[in-house]
C-alpha atoms as a PDB file:
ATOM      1  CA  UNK A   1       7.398  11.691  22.535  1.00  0.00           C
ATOM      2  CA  UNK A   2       5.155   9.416  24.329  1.00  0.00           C
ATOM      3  CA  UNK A   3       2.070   9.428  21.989  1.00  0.00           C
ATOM      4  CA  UNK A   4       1.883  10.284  18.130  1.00  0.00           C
ATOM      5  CA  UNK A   5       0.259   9.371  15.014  1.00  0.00           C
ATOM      6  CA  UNK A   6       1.191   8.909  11.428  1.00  0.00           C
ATOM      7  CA  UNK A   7      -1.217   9.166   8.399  1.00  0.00           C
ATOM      8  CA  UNK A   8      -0.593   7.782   5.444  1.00  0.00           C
ATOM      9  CA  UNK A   9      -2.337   8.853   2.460  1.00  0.00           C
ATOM     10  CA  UNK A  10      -2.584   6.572  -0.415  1.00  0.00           C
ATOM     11  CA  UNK A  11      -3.727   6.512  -3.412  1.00  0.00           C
ATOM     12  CA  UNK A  12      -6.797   3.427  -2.164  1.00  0.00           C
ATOM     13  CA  UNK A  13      -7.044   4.774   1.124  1.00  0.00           C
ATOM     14  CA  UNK A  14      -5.797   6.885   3.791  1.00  0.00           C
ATOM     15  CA  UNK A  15      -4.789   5.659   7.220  1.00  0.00           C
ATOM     16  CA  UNK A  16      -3.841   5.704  10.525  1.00  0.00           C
ATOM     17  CA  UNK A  17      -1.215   4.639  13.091  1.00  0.00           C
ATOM     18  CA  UNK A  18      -1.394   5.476  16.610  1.00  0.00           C
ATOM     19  CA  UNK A  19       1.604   5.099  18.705  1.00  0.00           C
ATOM     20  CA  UNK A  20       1.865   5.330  22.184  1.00  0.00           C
ATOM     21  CA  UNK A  21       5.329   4.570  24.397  1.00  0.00           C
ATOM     22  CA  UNK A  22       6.743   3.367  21.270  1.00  0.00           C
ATOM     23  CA  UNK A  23       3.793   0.691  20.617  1.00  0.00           C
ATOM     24  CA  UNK A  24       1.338   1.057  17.960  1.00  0.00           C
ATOM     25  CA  UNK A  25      -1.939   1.162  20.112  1.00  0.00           C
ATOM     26  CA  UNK A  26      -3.783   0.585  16.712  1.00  0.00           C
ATOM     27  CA  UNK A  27      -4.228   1.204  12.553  1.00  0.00           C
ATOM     28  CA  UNK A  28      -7.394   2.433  11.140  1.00  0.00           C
ATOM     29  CA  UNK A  29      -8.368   2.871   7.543  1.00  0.00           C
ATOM     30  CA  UNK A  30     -10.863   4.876   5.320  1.00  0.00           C
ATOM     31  CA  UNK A  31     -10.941   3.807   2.072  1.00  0.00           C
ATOM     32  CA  UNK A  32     -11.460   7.636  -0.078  1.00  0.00           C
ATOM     33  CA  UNK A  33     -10.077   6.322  -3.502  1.00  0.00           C
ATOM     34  CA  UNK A  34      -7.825   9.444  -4.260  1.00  0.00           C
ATOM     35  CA  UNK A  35      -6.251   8.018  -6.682  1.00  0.00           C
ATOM     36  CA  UNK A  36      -9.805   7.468  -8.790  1.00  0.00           C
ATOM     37  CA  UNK A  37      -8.992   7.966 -12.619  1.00  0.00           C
ATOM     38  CA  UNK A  38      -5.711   8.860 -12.641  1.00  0.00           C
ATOM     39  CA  UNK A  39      -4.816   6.086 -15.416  1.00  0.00           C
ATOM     40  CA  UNK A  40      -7.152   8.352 -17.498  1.00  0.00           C
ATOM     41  CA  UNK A  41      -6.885  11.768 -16.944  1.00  0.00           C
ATOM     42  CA  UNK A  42      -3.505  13.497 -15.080  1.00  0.00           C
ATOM     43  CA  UNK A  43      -5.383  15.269 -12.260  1.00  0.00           C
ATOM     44  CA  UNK A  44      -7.244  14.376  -8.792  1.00  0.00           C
ATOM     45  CA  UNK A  45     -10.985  14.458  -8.923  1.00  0.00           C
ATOM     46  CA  UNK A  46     -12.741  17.306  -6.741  1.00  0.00           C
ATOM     47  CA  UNK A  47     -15.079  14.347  -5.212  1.00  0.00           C
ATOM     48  CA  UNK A  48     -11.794  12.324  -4.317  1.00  0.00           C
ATOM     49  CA  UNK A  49     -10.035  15.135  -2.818  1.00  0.00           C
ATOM     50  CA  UNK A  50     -12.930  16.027  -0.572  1.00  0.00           C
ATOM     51  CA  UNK A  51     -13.015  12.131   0.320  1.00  0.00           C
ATOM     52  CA  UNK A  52      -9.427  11.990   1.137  1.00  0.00           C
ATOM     53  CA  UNK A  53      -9.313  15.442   3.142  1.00  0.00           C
ATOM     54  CA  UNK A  54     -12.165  15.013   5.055  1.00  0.00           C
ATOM     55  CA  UNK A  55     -10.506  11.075   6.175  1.00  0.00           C
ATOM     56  CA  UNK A  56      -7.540  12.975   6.773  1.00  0.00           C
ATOM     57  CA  UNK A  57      -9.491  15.614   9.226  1.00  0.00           C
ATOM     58  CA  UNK A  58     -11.387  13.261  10.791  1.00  0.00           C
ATOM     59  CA  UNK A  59      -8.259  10.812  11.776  1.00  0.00           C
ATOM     60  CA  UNK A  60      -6.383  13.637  13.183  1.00  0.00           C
ATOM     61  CA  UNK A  61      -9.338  14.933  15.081  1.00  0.00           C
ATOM     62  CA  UNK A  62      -9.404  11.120  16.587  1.00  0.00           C
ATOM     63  CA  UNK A  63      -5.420  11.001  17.130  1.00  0.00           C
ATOM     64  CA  UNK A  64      -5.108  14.682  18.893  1.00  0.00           C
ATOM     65  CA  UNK A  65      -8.474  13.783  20.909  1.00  0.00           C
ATOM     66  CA  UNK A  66      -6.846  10.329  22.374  1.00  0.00           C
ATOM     67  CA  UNK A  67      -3.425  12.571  23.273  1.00  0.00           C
ATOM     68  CA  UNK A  68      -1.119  12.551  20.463  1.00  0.00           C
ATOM     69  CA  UNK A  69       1.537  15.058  20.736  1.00  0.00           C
ATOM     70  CA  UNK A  70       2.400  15.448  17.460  1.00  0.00           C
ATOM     71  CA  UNK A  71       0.606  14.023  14.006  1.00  0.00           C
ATOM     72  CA  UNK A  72       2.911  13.403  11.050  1.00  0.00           C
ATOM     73  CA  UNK A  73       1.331  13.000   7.098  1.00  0.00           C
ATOM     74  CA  UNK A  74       2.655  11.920   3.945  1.00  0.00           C
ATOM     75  CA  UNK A  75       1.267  11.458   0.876  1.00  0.00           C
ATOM     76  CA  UNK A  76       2.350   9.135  -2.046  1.00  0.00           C
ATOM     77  CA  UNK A  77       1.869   8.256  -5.947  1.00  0.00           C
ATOM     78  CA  UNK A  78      -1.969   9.673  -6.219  1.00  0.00           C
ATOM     79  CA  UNK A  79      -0.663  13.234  -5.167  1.00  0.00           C
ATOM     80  CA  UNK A  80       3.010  12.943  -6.212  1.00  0.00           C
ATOM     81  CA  UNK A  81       1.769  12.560  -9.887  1.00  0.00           C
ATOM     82  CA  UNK A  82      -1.180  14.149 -10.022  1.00  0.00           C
ATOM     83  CA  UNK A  83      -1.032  17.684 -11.806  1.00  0.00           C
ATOM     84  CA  UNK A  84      -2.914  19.181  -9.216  1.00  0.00           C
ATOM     85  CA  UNK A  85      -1.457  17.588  -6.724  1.00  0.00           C
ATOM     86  CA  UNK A  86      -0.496  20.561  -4.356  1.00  0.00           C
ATOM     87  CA  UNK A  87      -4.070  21.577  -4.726  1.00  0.00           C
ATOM     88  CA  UNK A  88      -4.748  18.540  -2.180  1.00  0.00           C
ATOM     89  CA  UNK A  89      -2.094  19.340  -0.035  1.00  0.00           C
ATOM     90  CA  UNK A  90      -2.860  22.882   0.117  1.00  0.00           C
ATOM     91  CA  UNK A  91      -6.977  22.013   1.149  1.00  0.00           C
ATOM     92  CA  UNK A  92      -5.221  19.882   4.354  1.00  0.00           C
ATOM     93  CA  UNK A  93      -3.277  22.835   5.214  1.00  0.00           C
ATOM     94  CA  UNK A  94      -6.742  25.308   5.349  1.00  0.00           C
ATOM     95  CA  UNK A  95      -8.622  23.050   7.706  1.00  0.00           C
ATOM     96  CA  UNK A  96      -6.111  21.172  10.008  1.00  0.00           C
ATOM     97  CA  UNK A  97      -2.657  22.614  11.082  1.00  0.00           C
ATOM     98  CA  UNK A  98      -1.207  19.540   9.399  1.00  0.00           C
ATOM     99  CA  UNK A  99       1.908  19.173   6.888  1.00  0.00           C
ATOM    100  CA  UNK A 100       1.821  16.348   4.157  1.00  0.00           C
ATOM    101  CA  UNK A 101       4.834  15.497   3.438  1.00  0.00           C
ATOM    102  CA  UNK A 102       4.778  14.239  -0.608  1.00  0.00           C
ATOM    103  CA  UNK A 103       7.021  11.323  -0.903  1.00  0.00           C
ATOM    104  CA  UNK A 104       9.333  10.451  -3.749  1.00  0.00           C
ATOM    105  CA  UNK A 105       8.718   6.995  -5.081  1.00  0.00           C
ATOM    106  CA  UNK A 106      12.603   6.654  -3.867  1.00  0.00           C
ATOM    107  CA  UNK A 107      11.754   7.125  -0.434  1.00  0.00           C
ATOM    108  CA  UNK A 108       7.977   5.681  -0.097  1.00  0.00           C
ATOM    109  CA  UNK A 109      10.271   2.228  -1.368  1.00  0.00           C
ATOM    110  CA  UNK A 110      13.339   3.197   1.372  1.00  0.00           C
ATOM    111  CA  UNK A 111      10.558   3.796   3.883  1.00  0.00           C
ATOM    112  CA  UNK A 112       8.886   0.520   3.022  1.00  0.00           C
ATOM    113  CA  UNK A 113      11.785  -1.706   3.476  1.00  0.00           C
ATOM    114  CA  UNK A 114      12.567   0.052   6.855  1.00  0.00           C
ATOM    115  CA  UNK A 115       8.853  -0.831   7.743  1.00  0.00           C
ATOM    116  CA  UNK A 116       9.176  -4.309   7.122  1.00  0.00           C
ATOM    117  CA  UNK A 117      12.841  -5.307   7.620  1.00  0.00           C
ATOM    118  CA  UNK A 118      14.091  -2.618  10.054  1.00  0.00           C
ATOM    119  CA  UNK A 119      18.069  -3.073   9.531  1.00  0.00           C
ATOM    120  CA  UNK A 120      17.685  -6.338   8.041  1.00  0.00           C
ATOM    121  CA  UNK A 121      18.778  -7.206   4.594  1.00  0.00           C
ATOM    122  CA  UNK A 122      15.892  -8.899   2.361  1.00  0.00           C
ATOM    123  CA  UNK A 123      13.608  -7.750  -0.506  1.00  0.00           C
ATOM    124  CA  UNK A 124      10.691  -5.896  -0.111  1.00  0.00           C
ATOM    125  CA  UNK A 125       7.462  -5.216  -2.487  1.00  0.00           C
ATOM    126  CA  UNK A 126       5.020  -2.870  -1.758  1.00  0.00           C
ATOM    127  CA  UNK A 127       1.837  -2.848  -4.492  1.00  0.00           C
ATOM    128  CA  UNK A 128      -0.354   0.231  -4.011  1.00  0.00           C
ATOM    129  CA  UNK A 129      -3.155   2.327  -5.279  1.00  0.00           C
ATOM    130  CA  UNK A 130      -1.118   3.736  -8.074  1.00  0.00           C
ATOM    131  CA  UNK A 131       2.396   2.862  -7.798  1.00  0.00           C
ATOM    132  CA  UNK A 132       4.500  -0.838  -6.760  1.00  0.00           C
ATOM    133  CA  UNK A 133       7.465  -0.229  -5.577  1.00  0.00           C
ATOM    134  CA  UNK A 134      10.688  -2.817  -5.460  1.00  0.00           C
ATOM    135  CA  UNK A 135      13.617  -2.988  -2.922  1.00  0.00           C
ATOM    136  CA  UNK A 136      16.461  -5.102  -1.989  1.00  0.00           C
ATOM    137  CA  UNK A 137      19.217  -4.498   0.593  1.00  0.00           C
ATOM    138  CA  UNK A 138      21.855  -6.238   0.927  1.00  0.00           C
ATOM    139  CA  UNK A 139      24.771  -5.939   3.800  1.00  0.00           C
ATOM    140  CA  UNK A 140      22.872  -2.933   5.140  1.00  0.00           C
ATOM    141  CA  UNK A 141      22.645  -1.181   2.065  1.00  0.00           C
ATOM    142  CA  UNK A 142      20.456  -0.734  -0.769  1.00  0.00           C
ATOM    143  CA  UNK A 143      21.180  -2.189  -3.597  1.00  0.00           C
ATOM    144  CA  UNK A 144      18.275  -1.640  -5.908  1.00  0.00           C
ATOM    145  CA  UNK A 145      14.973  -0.011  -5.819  1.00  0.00           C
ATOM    146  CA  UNK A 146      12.333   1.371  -8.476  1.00  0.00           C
ATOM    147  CA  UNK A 147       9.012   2.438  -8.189  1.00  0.00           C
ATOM    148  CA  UNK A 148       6.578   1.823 -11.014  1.00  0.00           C
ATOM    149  CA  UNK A 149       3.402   3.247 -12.047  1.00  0.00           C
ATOM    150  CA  UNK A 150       0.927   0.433 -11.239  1.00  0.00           C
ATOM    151  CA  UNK A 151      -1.352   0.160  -8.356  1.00  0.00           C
ATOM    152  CA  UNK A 152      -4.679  -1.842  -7.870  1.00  0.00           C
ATOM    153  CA  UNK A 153      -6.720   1.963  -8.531  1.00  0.00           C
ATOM    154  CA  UNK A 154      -4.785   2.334 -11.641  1.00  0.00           C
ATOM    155  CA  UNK A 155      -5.496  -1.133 -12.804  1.00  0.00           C
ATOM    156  CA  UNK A 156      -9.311  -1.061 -12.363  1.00  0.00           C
ATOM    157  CA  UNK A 157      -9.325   2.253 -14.224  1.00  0.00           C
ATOM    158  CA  UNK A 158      -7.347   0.880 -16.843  1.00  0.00           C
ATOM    159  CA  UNK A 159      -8.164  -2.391 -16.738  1.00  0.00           C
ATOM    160  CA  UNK A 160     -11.450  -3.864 -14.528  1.00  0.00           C
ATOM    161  CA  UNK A 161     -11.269  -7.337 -14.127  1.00  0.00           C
ATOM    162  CA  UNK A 162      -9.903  -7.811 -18.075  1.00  0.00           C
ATOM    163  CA  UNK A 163      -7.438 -10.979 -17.308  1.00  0.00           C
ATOM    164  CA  UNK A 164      -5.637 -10.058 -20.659  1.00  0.00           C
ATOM    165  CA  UNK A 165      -5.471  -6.523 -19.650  1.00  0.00           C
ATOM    166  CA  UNK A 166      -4.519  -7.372 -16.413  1.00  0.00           C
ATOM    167  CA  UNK A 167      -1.613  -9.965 -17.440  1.00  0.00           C
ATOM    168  CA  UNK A 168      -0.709  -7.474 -20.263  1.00  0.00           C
ATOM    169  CA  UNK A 169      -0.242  -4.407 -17.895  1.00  0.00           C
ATOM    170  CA  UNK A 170       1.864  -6.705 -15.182  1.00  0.00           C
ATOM    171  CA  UNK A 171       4.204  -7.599 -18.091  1.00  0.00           C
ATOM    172  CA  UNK A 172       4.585  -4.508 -19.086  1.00  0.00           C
ATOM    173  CA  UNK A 173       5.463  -3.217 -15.278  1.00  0.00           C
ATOM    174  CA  UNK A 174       7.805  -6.397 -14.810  1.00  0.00           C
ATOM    175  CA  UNK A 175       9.772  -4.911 -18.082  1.00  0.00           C
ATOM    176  CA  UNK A 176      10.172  -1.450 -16.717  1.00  0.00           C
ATOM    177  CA  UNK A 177      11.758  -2.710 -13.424  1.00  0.00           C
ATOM    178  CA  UNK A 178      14.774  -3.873 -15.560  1.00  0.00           C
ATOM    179  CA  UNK A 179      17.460  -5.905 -14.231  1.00  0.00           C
ATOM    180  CA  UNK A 180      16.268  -6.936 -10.847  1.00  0.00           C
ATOM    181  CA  UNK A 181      18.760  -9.029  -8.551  1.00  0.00           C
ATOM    182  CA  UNK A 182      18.205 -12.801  -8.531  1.00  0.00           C
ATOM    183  CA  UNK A 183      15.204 -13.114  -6.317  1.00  0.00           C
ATOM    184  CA  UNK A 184      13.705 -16.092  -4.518  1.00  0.00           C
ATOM    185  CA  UNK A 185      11.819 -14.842  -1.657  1.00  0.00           C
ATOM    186  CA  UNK A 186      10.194 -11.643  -1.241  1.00  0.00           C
ATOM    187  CA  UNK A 187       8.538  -9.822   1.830  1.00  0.00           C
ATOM    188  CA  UNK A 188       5.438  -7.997   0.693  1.00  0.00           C
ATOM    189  CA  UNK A 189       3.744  -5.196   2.015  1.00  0.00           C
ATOM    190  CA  UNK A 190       0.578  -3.239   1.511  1.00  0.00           C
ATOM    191  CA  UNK A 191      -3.385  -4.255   1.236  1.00  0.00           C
ATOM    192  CA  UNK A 192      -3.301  -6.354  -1.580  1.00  0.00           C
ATOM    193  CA  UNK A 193      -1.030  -8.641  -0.191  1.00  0.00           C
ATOM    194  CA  UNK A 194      -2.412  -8.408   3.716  1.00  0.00           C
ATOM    195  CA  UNK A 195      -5.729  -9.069   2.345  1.00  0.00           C
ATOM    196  CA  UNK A 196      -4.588 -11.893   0.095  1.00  0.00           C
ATOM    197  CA  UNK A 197      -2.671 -13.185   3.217  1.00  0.00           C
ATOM    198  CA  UNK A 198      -5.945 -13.163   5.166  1.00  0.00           C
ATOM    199  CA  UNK A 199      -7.392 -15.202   2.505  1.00  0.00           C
ATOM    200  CA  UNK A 200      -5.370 -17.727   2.102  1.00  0.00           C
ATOM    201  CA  UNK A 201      -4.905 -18.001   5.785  1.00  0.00           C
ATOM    202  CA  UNK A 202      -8.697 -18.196   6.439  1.00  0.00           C
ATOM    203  CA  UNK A 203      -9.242 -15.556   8.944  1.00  0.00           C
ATOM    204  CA  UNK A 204     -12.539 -14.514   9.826  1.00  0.00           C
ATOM    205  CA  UNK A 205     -11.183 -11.353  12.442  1.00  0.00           C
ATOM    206  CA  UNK A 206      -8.014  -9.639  10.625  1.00  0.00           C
ATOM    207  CA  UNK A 207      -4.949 -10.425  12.989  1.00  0.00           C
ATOM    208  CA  UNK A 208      -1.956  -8.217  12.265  1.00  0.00           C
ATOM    209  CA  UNK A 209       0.578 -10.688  14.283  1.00  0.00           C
ATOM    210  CA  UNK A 210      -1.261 -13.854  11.921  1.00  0.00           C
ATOM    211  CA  UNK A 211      -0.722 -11.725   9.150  1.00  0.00           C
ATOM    212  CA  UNK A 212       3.026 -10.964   9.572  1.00  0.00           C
ATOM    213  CA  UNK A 213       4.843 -13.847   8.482  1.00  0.00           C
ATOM    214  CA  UNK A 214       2.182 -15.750   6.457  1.00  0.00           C
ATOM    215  CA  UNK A 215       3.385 -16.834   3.232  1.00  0.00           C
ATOM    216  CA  UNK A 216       2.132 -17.146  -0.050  1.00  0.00           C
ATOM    217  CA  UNK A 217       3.812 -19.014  -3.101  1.00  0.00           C
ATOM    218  CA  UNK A 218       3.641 -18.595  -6.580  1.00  0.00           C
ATOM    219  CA  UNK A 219       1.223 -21.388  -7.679  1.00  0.00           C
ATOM    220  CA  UNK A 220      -0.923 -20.558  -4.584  1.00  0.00           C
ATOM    221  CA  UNK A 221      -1.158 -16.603  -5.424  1.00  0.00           C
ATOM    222  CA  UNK A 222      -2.172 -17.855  -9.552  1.00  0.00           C
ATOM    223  CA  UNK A 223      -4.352 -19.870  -7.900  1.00  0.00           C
ATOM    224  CA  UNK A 224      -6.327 -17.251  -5.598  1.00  0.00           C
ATOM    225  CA  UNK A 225      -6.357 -14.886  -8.390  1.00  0.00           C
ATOM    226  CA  UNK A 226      -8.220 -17.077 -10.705  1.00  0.00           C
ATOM    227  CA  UNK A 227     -10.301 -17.420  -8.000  1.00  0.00           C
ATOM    228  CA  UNK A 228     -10.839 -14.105  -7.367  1.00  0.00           C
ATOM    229  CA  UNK A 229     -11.821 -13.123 -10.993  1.00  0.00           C
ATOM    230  CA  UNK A 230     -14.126 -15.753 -11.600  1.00  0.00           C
ATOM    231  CA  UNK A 231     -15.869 -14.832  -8.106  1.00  0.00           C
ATOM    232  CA  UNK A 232     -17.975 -11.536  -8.651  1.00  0.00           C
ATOM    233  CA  UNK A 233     -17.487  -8.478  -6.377  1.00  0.00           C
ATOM    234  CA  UNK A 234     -20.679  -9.076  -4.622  1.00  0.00           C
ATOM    235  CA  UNK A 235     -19.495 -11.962  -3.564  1.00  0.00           C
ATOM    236  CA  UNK A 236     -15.843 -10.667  -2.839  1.00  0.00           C
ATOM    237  CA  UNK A 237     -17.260  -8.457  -0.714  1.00  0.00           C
ATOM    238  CA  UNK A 238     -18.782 -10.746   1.675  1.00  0.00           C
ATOM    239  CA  UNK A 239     -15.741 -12.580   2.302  1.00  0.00           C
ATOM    240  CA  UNK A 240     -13.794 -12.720   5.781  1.00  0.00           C
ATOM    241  CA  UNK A 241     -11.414 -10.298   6.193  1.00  0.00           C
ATOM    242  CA  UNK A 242     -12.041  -8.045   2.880  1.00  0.00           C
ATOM    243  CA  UNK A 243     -11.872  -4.334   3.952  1.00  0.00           C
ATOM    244  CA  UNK A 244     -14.353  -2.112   2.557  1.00  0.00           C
ATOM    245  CA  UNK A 245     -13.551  -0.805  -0.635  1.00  0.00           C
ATOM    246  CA  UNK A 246     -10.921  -3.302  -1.903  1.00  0.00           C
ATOM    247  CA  UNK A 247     -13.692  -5.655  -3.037  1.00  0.00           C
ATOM    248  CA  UNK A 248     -13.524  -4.463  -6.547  1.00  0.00           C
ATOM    249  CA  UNK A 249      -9.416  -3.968  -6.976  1.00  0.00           C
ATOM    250  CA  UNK A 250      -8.284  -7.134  -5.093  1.00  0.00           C
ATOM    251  CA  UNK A 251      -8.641  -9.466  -8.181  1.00  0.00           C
ATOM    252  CA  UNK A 252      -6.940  -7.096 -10.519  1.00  0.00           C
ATOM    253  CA  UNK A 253      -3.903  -6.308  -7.707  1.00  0.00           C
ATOM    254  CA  UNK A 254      -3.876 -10.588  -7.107  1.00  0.00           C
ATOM    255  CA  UNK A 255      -3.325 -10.971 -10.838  1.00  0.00           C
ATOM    256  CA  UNK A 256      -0.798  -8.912 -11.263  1.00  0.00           C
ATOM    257  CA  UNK A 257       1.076  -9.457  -8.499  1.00  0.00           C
ATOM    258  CA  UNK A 258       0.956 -13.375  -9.383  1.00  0.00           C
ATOM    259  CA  UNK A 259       2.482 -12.366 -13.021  1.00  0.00           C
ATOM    260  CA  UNK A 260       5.093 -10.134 -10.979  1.00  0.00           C
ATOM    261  CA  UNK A 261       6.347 -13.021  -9.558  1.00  0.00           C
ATOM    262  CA  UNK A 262       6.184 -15.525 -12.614  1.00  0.00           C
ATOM    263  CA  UNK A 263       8.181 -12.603 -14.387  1.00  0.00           C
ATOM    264  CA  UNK A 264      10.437 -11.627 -11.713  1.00  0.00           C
ATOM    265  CA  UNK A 265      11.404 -15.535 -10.025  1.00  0.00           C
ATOM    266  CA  UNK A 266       9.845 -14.880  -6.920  1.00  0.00           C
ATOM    267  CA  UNK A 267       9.059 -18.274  -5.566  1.00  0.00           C
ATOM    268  CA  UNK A 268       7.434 -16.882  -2.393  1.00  0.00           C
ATOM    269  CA  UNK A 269       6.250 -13.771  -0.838  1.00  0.00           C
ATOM    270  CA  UNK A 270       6.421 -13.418   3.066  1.00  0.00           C
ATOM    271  CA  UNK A 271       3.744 -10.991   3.894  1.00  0.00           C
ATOM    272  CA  UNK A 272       3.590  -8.503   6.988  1.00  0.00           C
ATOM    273  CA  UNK A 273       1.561  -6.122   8.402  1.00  0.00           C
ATOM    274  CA  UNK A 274       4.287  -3.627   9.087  1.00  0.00           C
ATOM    275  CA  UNK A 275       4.470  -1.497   6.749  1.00  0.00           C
ATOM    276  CA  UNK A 276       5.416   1.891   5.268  1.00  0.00           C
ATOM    277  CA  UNK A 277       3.898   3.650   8.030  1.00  0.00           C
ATOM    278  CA  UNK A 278       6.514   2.125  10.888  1.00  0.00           C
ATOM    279  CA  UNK A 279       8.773   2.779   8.777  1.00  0.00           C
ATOM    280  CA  UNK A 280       8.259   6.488   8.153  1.00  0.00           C
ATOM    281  CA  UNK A 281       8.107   6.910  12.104  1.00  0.00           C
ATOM    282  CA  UNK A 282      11.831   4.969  12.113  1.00  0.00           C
ATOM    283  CA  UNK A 283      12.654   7.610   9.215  1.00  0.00           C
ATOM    284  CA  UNK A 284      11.861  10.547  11.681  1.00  0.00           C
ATOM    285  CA  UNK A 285      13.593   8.739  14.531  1.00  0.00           C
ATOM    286  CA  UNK A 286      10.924   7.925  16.429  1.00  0.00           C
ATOM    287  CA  UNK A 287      10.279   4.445  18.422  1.00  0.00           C
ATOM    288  CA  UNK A 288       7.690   2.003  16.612  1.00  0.00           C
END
């Protein structure tokens, strides 16, 4: 298969790899908010659901149009929890001849690692719209991995930018991932941490290959996150680097993450840019 694409719909945004000869060509992203009030109420909004389909329609319309043979689609925690979640998957189905494949939160965290590690042993965290998710492998195999329900949509629904709320709902995730492994270093994976990885790095054009490998400790995540909350989203949104739409979740998703790895003894995250979308392509054994 010389060209295909992979969309990935979240539960922030929904986007879009392009692969060509086994390079990815490019990733694009529409941020639809699917996942909009879900820490509230146990079903997808009709408004979200038309945002998210019609991102989905237009990408594939862009991917087939530029030659891709085939276009693949999955779907994670904003339709996998969501009580009317098929009714989302079902509305792709009438307008494109298009698939979504709804992930467990098992396998979006096995297709997460395989993104960022390939067959490399390491730890990998992947914060979301509505779900973080938690792996380590060791020798080749996995020997933990849990998915919770907390993601950067969730958290401004539940939360805003309500420190105390914020730090209180972290803790409470960092409990429900029980015994984790002794951890010291961490790769991270996702917007949040890409974005906060721009940041910190200074970027004023987003550069996946900067990106990938940038690292972020502890007392310099706490740091950017108090930063971040005492900076208003106007503001946010004017920075370098901050994709449209995250303006308003970053500082909630930096907080938490920064308590995640107070609570968990993660000294330092190493953040990249590859992500769960390479690694559902290496999951249908394709070349990325």
């Amino acid at each position: 298969m010389q060209k295909y694409a992979v969309i990935d719909i979240g539960s922030n945004s929904v986007r879009l790899m392009f692969v060509a000869n086994g390079k990815v060509l490019y990733k694009r992203l529409n941020t639809t908010r699917l996942g909009e009030g879900l820490a509230s109420f146990p079903r997808l909004k009709s408004e979200a659901i038309e945002r998210s389909v019609n991102a989905v329609a237009q990408f594939y319309d862009q991917a087939t149009a530029e030659g891709a043979e085939t276009v693949f689609a999955f779907a994670t925690a904003a339709v996998r929890t969501a009580e009317n979640g098929r009714d989302f998957t079902e509305k792709v189905k009438e307008i494109r001849p298009l698939e979504v494949e709804v992930l467990s939160g098992e396998t979006e965290a096995e297709i997460g690692v395989l993104g960022a590690l390939g067959d490399k042993d390491g730890a990998v965290l992947d914060m979301g719209g509505a779900s973080t998710e938690l792996v380590i492998k060791k020798s080749g195999a996995v020997v933990y991995k849990k998915s919770v329900n907390i993601g950067v949509v969730r958290l401004k629904d539940a939360c805003g930018r309500d420190k105390k709320a914020l730090v209180k709902a972290a803790e409470t995730a960092a409990t429900a991932y029980g015994q984790v492994p002794p951890l010291s270093l961490v790769h991270a994976i996702g917007g949040t941490a890409t974005t906060l990885a721009a940041l910190k790095s200074g970027l004023i054009v987003y550069d996946s290959e900067k990106i990938t490998g940038a690292t972020i400790t502890a007392a310099e995540l706490q740091g950017i996150a108090d930063k971040l909350l005492s900076t208003s989203v106007e503001e946010i949104a004017k920075m370098p680097c901050m994709p449209k739409g995250r303006a308003d979740v970053i500082a909630g998703g930096a907080t938490v993450l920064a308590v995640l790895m107070q609570r968990l003894r993660i000294e330092k995250i190493v953040v990249s840019d590859r992500d769960n979308l390479e690694g559902y392509a290496v999951k249908k054994g394709l070349k990325v």
